[in-house]
Protein backbone atom coordinates (compact mmCIF):
# COMPACT_ATOMS: atom_id res chain seq x y z
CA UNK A 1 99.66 115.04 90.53
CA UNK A 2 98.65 112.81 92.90
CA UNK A 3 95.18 111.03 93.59
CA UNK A 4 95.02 110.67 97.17
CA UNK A 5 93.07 113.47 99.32
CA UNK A 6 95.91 114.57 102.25
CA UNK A 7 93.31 115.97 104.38
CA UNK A 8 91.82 112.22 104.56
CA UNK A 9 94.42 110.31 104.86
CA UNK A 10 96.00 113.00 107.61
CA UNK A 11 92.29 112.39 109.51
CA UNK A 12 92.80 108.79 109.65
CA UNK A 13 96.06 108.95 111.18
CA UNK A 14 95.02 111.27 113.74
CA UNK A 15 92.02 108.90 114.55
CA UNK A 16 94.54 106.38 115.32
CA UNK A 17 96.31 108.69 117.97
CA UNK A 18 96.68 105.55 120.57
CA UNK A 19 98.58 103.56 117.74
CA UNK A 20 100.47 106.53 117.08
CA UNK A 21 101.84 106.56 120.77
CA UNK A 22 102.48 102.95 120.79
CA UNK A 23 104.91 103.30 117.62
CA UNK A 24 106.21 106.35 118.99
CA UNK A 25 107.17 104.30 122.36
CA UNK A 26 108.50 101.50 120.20
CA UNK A 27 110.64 103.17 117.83
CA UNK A 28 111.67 106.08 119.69
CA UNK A 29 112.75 103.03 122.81
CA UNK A 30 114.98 101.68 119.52
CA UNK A 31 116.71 104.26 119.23
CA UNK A 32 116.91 105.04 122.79
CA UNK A 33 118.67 101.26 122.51
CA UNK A 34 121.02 102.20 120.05
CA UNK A 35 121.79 104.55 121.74
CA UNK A 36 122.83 102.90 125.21
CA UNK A 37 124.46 100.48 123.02
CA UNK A 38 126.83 102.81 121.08
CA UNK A 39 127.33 104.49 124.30
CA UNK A 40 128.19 101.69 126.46
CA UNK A 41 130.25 100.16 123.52
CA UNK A 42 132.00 103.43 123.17
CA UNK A 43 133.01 103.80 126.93
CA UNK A 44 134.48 100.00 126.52
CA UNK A 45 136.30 100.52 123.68
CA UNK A 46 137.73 104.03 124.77
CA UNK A 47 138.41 102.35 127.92
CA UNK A 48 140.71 99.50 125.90
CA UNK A 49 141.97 101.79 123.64
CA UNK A 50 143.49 103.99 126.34
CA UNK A 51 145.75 101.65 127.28
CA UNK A 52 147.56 101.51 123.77
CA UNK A 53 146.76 105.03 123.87
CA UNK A 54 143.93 104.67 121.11
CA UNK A 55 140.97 105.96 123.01
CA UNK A 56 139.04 107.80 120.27
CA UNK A 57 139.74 104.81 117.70
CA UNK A 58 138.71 102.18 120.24
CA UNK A 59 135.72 104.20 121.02
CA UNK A 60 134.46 104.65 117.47
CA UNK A 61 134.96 100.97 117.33
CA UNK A 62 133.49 99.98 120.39
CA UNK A 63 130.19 102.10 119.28
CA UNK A 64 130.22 100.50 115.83
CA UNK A 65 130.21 96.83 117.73
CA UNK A 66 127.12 98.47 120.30
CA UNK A 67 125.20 99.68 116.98
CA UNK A 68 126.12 96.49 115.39
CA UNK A 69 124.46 94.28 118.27
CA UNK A 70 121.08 96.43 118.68
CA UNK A 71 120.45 95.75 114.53
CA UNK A 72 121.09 92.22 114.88
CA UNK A 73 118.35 91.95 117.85
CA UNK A 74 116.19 94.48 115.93
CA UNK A 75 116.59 91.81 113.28
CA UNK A 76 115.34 88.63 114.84
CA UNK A 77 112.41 90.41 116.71
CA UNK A 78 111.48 92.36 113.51
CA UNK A 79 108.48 89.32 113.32
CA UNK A 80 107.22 90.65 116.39
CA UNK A 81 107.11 94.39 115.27
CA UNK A 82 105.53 93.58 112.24
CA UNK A 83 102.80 91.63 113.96
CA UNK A 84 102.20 93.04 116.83
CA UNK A 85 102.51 97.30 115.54
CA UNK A 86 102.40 97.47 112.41
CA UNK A 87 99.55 94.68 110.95
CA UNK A 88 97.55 95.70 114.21
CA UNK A 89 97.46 99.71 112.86
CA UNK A 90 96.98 98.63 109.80
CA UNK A 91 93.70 96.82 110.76
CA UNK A 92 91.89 100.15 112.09
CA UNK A 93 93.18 102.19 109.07
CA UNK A 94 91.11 99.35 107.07
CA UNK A 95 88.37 100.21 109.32
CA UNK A 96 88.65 103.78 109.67
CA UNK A 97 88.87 103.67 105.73
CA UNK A 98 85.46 101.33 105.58
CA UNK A 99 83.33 103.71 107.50
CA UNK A 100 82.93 101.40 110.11
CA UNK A 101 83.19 102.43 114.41
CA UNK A 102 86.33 102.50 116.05
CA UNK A 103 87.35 102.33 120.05
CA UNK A 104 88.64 105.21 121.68
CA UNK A 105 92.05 105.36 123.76
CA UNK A 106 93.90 101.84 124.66
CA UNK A 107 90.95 99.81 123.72
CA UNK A 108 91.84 100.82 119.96
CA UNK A 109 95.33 98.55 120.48
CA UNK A 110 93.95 95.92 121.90
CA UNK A 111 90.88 95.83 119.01
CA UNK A 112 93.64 95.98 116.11
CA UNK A 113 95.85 93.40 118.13
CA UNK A 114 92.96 91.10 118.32
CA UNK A 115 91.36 91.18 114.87
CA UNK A 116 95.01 90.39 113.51
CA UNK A 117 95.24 87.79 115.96
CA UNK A 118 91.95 86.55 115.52
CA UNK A 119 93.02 86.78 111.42
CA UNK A 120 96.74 85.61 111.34
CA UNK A 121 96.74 83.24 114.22
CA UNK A 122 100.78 82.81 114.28
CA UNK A 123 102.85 85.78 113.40
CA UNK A 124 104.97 83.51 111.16
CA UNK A 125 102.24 82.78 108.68
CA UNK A 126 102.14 86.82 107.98
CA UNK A 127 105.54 87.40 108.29
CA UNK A 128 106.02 84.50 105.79
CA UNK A 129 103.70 86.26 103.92
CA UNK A 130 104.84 90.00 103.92
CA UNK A 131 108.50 88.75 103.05
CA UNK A 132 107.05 86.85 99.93
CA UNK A 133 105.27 89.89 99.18
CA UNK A 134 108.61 92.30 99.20
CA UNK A 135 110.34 89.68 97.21
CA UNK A 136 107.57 89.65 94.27
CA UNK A 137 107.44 93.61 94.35
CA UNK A 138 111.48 93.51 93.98
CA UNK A 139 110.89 91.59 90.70
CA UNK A 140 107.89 93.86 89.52
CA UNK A 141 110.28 97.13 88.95
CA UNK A 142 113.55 95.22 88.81
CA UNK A 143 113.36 95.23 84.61
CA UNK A 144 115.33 98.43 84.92
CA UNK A 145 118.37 96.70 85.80
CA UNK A 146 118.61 94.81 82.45
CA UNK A 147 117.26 98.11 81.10
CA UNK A 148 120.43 100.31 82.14
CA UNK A 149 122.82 97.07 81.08
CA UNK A 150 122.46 97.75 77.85
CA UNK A 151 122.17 101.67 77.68
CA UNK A 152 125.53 102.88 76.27
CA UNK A 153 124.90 106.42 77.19
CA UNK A 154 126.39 107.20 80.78
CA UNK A 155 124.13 110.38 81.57
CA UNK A 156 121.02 108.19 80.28
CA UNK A 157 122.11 105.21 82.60
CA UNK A 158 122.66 107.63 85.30
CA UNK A 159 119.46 109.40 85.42
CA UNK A 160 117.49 105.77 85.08
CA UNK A 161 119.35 104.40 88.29
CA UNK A 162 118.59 107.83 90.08
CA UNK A 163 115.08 106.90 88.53
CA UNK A 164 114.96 103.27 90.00
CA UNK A 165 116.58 104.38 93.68
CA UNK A 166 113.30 106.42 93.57
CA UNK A 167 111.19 103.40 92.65
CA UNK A 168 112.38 101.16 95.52
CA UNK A 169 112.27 103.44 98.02
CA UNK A 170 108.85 104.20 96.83
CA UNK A 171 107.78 101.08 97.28
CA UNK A 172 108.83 100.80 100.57
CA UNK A 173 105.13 100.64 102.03
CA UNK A 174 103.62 98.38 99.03
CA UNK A 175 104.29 95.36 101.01
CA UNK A 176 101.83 97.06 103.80
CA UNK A 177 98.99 97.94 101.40
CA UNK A 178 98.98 94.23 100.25
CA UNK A 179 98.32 93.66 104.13
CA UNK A 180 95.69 96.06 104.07
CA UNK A 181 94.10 94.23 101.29
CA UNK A 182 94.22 90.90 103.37
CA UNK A 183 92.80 92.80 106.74
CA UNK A 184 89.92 93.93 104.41
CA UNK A 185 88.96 91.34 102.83
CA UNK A 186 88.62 88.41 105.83
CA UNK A 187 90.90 86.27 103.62
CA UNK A 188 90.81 82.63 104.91
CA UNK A 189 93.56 81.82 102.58
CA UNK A 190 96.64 84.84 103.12
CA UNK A 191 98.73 83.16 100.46
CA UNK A 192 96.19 83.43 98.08
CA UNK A 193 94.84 86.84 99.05
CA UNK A 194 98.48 87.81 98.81
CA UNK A 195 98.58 86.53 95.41
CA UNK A 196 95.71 88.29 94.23
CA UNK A 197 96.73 91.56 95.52
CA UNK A 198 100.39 91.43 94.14
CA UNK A 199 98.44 90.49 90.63
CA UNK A 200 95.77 93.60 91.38
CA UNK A 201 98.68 95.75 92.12
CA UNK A 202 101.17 94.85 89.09
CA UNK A 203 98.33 95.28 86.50
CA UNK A 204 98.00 98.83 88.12
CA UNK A 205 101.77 99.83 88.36
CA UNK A 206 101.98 102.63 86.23
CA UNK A 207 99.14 104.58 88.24
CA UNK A 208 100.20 103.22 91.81
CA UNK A 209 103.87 104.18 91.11
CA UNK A 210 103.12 107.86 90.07
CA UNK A 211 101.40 108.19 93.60
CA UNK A 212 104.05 106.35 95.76
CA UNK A 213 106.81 108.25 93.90
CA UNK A 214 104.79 111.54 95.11
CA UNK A 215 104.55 110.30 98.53
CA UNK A 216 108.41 108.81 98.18
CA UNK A 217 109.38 112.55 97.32
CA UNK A 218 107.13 113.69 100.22
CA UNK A 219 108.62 111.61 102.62
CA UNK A 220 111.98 111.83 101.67
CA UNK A 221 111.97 115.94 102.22
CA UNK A 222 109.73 115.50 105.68
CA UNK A 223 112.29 113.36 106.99
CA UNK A 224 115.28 115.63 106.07
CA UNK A 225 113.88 118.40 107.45
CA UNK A 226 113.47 116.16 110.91
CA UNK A 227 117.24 115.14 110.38
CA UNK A 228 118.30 118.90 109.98
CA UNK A 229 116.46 119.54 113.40
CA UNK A 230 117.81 116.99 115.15
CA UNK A 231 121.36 117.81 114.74
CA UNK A 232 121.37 120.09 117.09
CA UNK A 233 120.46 117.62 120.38
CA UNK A 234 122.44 115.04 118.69
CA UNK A 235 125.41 117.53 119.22
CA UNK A 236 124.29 117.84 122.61
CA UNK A 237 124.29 114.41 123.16
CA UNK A 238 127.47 113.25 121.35
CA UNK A 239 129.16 115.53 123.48
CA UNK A 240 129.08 113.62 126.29
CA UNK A 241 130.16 110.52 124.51
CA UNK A 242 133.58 109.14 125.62
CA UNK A 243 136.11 109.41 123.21
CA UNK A 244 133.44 110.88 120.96
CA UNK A 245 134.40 111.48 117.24
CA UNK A 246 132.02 114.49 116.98
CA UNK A 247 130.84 114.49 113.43
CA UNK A 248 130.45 110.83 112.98
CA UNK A 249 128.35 110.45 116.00
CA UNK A 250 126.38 113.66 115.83
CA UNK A 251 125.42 112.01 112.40
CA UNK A 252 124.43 108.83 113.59
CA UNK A 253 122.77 110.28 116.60
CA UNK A 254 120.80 112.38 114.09
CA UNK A 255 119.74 109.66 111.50
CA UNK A 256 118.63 107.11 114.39
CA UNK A 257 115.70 109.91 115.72
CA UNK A 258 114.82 110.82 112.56
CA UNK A 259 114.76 107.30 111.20
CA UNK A 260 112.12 106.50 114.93
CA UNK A 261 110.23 109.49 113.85
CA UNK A 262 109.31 108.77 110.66
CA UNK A 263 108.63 105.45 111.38
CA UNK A 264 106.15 106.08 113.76
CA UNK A 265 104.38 109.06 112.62
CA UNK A 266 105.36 110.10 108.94
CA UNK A 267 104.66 105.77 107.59
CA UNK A 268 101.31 105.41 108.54
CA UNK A 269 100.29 109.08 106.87
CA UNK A 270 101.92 107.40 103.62
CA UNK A 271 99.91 103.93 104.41
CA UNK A 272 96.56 105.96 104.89
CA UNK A 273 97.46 107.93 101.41
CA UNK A 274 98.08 105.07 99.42
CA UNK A 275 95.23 103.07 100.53
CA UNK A 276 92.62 105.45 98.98
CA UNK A 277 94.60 104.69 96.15
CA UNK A 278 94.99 100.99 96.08
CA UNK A 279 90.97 100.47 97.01
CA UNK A 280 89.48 102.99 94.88
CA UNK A 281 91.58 101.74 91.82
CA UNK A 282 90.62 98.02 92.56
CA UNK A 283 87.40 98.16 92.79
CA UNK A 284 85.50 95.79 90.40
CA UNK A 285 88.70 94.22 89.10
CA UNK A 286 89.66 90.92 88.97
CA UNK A 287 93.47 89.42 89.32
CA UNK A 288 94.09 89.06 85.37
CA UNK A 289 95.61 85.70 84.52
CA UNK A 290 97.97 87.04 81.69
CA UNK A 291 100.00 88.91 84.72
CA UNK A 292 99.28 86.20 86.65
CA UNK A 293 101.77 84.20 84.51
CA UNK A 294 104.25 86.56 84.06
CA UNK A 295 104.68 86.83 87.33
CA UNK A 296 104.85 83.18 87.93
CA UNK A 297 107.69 83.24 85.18
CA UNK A 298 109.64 85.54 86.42
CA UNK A 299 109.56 85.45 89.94
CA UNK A 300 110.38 81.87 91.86
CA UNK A 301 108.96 83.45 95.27
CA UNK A 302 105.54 84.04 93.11
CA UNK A 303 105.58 80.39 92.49
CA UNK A 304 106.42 79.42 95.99
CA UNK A 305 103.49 82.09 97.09
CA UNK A 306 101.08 80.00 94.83
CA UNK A 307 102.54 76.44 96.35
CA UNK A 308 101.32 77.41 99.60
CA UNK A 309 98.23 79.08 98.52
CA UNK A 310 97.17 75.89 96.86
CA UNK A 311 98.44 74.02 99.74
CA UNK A 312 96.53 76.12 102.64
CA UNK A 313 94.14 74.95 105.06
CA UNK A 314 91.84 77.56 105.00
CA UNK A 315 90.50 78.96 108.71
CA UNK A 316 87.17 81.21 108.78
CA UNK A 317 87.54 83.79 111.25
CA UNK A 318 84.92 84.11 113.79
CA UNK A 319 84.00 87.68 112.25
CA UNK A 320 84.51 87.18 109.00
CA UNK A 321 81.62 88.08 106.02
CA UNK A 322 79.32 85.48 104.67
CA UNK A 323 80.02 84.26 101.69
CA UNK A 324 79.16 86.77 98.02
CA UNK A 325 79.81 89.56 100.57
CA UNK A 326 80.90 92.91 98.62
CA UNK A 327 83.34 94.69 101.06
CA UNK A 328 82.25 98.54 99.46
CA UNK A 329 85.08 101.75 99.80
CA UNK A 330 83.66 104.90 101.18
């Protein structure tokens, strides 16, 4: 089973309520976006497709164009998201996880935005970072691709790529812990605190996979069951569509909500989870050189993350420990 307590990690989140309303504004407003996107690009395209007597095709299209715009500006300010949501709830889960106090109501948002500021002074450096970071983690799990090249049994390949779609979606919030580790530990240097953690964590795969594949499956049936709820409003709403093609949109309508929901409510559950994990199974260790190298052989972003490690001016942070500091779990 798994070695995370849910009744912990399930009191942290709640703790963070404020943060929880902040990503519930954000990512339910995205899909509120998508929304007035598909529906304003539906009404143009039924509205062009009329006249060749094509409404329902040009609307589909038109809606496709609308959902295609909101991604590509969901794209470019995905930086933002990350730094100013996401990194800024991850620094109070650190806390929350550390024993230490925590502010109340709005003050909590502008504590976590703060300390990340205060911590990451431009957003690029972390998103730099956290891309790096997803890159590595690709190249940690992705020996099961030259695995299943040269398995001549079709059921066995089968089940191993069912196996490694399970894997990668399970390590969709890796890339998170590894910021969790540079929150908690004051790092001066992120590229090298990054490097340390991807080491910590790929010496520790076998035991931190078995828990994110838990959560993966966890996740995976929560948001389903979100998705099978939804369908109903989404019918509702598609409805009113012009030139609506019911199923499609009822779909998409469906997938967008469940998508915001989990995001901003079912993640950070799966963050809080996996950080007992991570901490507790860290704890005394030290980034072990002979991983060190393999990663540096087979991954060129490892390289590049230890270029600008070496490279980095390091920047104390006004709060951050004195040096020989032990930074102890609860």
């Amino acid at each position: 089973m798994w070695d995370f307590s849910v009744g912990k990690a399930l009191s942290a989140v709640i703790r963070t309520t404020p943060f929880i309303i902040l990503r519930l504004a954000v990512y339910l407003g995205i899909g509120v976006a998508y929304l007035f996107t598909i529906g304003v690009g539906a009404l143009v395209g039924s509205g062009v497709g009329y006249v060749g007597s094509h409404a329902a095709a040009g609307a589909f299209w038109g809606g496709l164009v609308g959902f295609g715009l909101t991604s590509a500006i969901l794209y470019l300010a995905r930086e933002y998201i990350l730094y100013l949501v996401k990194a800024a709830h991850i620094a109070v889960l650190v806390e929350i996880y550390d024993g230490r106090p925590i502010p109340a109501g709005q003050k909590q948002v502008s504590y976590g935005a703060e300390f990340v500021k205060t911590h990451f002074a431009e957003s690029s450096v972390l998103f730099g970072v956290d891309q790096i970071i997803k890159a590595v983690l690709r190249i940690i799990t992705g020996t099961l691709n030259t695995i299943t090249a040269f398995l001549p049994i079709p059921a066995l390949q089968t089940a191993i790529r069912l196996f490694e779609a399970i894997l990668r979606v399970s390590l969709t919030y890796v890339d998170e812990l590894i910021l969790a580790y540079l929150i908690r530990t004051r790092t001066t240097n992120p590229w090298a605190s990054a490097q340390d953690a991807l080491i910590l964590y790929a010496q520790n795969y076998k035991h931190f996979l078995k828990n994110a594949v838990w959560l993966a499956i966890f996740m995976w049936g929560l948001t389903l069951a979100i998705f099978l709820v939804l369908l109903g409003p989404a019918a509702g709403i598609a409805a009113i569509m012009p030139g609506h093609n019911g199923g499609i949109w009822v779909l998409a309508i469906a997938f967008i909500f469940a998508w915001a929901l989990k995001a901003a409510i079912l993640e950070p559950f799966a963050l809080a989870a996996l950080m007992q994990v991570f901490f507790k199974t860290i704890e005394g260790q030290t980034p072990d050189p002979v991983w060190s190298e393999r990663l540096s052989t087979a991954s060129t972003r490892f390289r590049e993350l230890a270029g600008k490690a070496a490279g980095w001016a390091p920047k104390p942070a006004s709060n951050t420990p004195p040096a020989g500091t032990q930074v102890s779990a609860t």
